[in-house]
N, C-alpha and C. Protein backbone atom coordinates (compact mmCIF):
# COMPACT_ATOMS: atom_id res chain seq x y z
N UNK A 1 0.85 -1.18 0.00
CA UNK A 1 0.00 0.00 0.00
C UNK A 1 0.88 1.24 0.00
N UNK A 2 0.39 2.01 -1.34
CA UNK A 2 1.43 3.55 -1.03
C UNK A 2 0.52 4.31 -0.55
N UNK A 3 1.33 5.06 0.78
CA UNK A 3 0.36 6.18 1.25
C UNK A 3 0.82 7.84 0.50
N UNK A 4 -0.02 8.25 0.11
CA UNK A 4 0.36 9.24 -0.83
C UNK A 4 0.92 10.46 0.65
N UNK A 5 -0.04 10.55 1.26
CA UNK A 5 0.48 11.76 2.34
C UNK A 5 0.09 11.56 3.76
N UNK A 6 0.37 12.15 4.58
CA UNK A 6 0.20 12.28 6.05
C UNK A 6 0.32 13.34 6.62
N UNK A 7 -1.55 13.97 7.02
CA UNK A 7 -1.45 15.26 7.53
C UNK A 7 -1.69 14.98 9.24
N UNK A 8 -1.54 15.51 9.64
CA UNK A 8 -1.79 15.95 10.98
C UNK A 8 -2.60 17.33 11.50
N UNK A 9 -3.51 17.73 11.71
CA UNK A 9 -4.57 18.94 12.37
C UNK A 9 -4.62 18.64 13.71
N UNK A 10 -4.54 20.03 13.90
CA UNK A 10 -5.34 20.20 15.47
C UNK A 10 -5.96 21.98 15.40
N UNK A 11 -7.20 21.58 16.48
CA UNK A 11 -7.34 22.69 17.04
C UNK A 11 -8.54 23.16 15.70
N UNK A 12 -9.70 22.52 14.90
CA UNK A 12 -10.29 23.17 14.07
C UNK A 12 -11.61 23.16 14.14
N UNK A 13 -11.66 23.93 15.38
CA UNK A 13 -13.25 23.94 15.62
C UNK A 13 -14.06 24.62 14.39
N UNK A 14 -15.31 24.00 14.21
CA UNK A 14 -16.19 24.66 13.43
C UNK A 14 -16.48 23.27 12.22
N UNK A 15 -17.24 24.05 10.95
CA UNK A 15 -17.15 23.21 9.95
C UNK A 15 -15.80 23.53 8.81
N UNK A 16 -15.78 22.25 8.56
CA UNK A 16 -14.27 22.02 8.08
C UNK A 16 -14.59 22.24 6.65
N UNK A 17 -13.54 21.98 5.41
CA UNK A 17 -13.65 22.36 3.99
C UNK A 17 -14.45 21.53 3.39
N UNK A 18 -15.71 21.16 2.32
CA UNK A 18 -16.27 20.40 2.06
C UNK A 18 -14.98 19.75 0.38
N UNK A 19 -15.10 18.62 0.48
CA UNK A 19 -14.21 17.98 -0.32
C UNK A 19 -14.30 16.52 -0.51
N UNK A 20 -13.14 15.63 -1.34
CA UNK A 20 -12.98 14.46 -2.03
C UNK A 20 -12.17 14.32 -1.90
N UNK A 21 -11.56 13.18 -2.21
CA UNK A 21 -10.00 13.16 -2.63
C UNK A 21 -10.70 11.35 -3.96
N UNK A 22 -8.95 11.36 -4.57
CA UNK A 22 -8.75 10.12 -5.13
C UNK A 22 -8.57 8.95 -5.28
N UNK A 23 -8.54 8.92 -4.09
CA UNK A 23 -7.81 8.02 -2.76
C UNK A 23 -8.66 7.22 -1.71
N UNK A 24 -8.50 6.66 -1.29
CA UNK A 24 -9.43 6.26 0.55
C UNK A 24 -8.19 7.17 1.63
N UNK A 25 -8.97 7.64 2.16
CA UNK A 25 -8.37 8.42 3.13
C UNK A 25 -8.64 7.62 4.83
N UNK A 26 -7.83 7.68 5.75
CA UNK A 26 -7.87 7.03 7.27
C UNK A 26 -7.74 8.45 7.70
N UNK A 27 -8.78 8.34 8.83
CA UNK A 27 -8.64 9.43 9.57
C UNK A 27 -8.65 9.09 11.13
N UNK A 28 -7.91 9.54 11.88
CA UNK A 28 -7.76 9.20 13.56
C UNK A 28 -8.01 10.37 14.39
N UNK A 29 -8.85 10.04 14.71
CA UNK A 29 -9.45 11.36 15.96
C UNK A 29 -8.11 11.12 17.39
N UNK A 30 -7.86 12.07 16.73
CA UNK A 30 -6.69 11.89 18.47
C UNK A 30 -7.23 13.17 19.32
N UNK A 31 -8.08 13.55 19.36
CA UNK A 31 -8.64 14.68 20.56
C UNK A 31 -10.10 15.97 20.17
N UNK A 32 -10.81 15.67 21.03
CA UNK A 32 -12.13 16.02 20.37
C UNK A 32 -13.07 15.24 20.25
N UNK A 33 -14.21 16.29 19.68
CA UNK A 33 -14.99 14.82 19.13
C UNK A 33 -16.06 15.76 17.99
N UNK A 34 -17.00 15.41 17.47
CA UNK A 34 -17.78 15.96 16.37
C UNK A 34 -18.32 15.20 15.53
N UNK A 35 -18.96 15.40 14.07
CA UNK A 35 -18.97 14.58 13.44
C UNK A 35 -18.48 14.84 12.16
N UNK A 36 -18.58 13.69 11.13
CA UNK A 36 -18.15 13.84 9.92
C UNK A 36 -19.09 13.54 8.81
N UNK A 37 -19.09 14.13 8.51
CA UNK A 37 -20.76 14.29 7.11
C UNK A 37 -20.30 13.77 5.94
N UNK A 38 -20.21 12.40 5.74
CA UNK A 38 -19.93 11.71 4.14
C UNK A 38 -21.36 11.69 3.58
N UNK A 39 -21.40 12.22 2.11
CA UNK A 39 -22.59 12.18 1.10
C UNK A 39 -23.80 12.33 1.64
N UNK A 40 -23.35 13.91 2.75
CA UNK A 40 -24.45 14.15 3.25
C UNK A 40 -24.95 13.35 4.63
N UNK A 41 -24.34 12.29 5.49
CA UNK A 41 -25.07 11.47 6.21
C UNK A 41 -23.67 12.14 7.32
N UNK A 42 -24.30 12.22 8.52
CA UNK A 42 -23.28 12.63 9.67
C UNK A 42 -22.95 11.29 10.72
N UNK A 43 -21.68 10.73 10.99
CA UNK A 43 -21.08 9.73 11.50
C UNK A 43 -20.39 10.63 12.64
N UNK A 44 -20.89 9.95 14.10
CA UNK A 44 -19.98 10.96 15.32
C UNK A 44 -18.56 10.40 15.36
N UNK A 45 -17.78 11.51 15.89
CA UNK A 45 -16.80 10.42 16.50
C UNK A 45 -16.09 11.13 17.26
N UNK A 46 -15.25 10.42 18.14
CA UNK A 46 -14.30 11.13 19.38
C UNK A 46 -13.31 10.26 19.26
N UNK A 47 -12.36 10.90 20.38
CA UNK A 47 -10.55 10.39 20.13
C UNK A 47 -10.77 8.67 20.29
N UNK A 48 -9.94 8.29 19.33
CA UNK A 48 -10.10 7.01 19.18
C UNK A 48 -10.63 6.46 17.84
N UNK A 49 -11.40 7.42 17.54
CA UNK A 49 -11.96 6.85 16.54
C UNK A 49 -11.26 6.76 15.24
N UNK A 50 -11.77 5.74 14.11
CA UNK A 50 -11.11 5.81 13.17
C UNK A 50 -11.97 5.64 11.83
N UNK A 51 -11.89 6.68 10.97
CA UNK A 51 -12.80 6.40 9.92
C UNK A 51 -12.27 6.53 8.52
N UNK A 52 -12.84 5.49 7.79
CA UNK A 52 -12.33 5.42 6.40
C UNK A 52 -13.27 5.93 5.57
N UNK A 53 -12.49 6.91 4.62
CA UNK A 53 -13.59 7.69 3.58
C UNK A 53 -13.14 7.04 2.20
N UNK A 54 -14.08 5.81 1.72
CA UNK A 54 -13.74 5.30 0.34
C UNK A 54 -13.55 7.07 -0.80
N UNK A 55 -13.02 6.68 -2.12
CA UNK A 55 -12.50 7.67 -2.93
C UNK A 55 -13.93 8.35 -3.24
N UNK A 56 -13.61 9.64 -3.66
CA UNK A 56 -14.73 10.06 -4.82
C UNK A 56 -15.67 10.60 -3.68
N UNK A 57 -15.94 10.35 -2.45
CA UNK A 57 -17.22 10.81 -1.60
C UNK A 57 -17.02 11.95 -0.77
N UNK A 58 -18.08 12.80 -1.00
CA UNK A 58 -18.01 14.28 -0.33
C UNK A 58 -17.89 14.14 0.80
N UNK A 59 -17.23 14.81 1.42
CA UNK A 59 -17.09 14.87 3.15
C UNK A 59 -16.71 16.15 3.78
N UNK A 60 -16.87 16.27 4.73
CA UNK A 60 -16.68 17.41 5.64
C UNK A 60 -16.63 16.94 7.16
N UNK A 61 -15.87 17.35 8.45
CA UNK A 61 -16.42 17.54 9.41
C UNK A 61 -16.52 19.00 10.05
N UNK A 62 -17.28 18.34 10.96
CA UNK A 62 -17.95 19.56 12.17
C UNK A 62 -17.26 19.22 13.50
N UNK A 63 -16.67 20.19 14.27
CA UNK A 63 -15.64 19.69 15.35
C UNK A 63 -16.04 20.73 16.57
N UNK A 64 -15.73 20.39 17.55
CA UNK A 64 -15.39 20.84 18.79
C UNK A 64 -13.77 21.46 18.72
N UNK A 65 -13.75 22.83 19.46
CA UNK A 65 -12.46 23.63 19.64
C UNK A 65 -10.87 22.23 20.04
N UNK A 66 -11.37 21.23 20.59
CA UNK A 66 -10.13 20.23 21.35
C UNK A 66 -9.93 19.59 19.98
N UNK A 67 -10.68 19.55 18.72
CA UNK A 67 -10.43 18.32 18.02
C UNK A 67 -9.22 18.83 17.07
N UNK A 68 -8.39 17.39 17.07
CA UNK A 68 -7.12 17.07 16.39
C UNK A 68 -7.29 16.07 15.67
N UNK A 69 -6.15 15.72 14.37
CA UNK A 69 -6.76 14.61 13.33
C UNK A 69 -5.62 14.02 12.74
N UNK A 70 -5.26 13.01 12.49
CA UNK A 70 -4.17 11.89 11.53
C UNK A 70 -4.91 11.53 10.45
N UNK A 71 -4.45 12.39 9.25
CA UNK A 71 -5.53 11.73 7.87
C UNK A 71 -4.12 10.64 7.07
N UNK A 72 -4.34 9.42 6.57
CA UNK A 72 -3.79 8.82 5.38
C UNK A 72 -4.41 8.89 4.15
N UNK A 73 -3.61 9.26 3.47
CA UNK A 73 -4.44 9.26 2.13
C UNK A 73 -3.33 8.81 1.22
């Protein structure tokens, strides 16, 4: 598996950029909690959590001021 990149966020309360990528993306809630709105449907999550966004699907989240994030893509 090539991972194309590895971001790291913290600290982005509010709603986040609405977007896609090309890719499946992993995302790791390491602090916070909120949710994340794929194709329109909102999935909660808090530290710990881990969610996979297959390619091609709109997403966004909505966060609390504490939330931090590990995306793979």
């Amino acid at each position: 598996m090539k991972i194309n990149s590895a971001v790291a966020v913290n600290n982005r309360a509010g709603k986040g950029i609405v977007h896609s990528h090309d890719v499946w993306e992993l995302i790791l809630a390491c602090g916070g909690e909120g949710d994340i709105i794929v194709e329109g449907k909102p999935y909660h999550f808090k530290r710990g959590t881990v969610v996979c966004v297959p390619p091609k699907l709109v997403h966004y989240n909505v966060s609390d001021a504490d939330y931090s994030h590990i995306a793979l893509r």
